[in-house]
C-alpha atoms as a PDB file:
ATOM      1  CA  UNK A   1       7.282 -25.519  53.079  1.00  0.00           C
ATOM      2  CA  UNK A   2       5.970 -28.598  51.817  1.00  0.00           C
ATOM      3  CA  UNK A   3       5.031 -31.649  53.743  1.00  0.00           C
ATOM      4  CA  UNK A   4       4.142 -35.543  52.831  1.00  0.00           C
ATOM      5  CA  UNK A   5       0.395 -36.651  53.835  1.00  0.00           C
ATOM      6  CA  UNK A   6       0.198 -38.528  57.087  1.00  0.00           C
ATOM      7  CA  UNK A   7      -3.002 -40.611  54.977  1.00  0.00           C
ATOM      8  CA  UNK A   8      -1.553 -41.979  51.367  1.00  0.00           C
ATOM      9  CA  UNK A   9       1.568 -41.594  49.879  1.00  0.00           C
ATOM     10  CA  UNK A  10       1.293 -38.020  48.418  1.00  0.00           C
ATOM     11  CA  UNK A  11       4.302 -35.993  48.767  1.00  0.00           C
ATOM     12  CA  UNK A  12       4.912 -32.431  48.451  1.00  0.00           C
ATOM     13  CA  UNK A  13       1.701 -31.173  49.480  1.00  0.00           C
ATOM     14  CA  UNK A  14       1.463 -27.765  49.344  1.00  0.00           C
ATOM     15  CA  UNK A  15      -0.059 -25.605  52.577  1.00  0.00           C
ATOM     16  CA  UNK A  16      -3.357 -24.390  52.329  1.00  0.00           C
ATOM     17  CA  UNK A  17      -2.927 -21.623  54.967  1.00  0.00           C
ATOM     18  CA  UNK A  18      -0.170 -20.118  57.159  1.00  0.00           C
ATOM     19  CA  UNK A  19       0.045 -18.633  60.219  1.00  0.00           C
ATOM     20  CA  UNK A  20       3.190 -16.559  61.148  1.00  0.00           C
ATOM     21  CA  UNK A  21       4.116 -16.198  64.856  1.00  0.00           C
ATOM     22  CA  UNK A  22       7.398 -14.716  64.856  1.00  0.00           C
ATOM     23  CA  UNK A  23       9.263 -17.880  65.997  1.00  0.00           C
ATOM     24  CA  UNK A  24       6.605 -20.264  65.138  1.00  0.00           C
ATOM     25  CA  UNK A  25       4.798 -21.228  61.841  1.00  0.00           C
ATOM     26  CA  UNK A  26       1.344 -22.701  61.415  1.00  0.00           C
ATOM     27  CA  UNK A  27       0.116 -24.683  57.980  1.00  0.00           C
ATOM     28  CA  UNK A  28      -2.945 -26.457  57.336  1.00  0.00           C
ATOM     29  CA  UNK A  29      -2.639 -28.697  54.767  1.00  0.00           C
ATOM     30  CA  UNK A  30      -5.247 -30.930  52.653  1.00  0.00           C
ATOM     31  CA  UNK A  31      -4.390 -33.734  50.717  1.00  0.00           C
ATOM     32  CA  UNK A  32      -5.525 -33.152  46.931  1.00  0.00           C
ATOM     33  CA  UNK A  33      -5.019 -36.872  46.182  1.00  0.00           C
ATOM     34  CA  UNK A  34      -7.296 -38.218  49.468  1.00  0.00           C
ATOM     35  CA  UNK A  35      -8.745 -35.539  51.504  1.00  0.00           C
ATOM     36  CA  UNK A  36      -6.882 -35.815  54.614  1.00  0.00           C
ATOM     37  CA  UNK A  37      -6.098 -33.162  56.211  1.00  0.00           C
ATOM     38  CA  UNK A  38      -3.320 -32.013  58.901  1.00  0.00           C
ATOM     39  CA  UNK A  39      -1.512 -29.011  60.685  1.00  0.00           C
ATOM     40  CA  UNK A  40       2.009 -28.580  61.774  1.00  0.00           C
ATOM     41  CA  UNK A  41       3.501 -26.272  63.977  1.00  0.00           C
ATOM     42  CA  UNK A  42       7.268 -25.698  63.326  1.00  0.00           C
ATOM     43  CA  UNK A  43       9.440 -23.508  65.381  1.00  0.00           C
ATOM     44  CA  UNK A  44      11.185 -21.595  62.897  1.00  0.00           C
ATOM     45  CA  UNK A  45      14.323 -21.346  65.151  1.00  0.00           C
ATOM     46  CA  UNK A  46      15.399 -24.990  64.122  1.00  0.00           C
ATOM     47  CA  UNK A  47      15.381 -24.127  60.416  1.00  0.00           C
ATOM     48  CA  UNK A  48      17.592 -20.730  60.798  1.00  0.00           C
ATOM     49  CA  UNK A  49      14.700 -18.867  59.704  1.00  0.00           C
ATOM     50  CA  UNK A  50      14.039 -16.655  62.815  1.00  0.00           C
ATOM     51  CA  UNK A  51      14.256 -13.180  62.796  1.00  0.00           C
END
């Protein structure tokens, strides 16, 4: 999953980590355009992905 950065208008940043927690997801992202970087936690639930 992709995501925009919070810091410039980049879109589509790819994750630079994940973290699975059966329900939950973790990514870590870094901007390659300014450097920012951010996490999100997403249930996984609200996108039909749970197992």
């Amino acid at each position: 999953m992709t995501d925009n950065c919070p810091n410039c208008p980049q879109q589509r940043v790819e994750p630079a980590a994940e973290v699975d927690r059966n329900t939950q997801v973790s990514h870590l992202y870094r901007c390659p355009a300014c450097g920012e970087t951010w996490s999100t936690n997403r249930d996984l639930r609200a996108y039909g992905e749970a197992a």
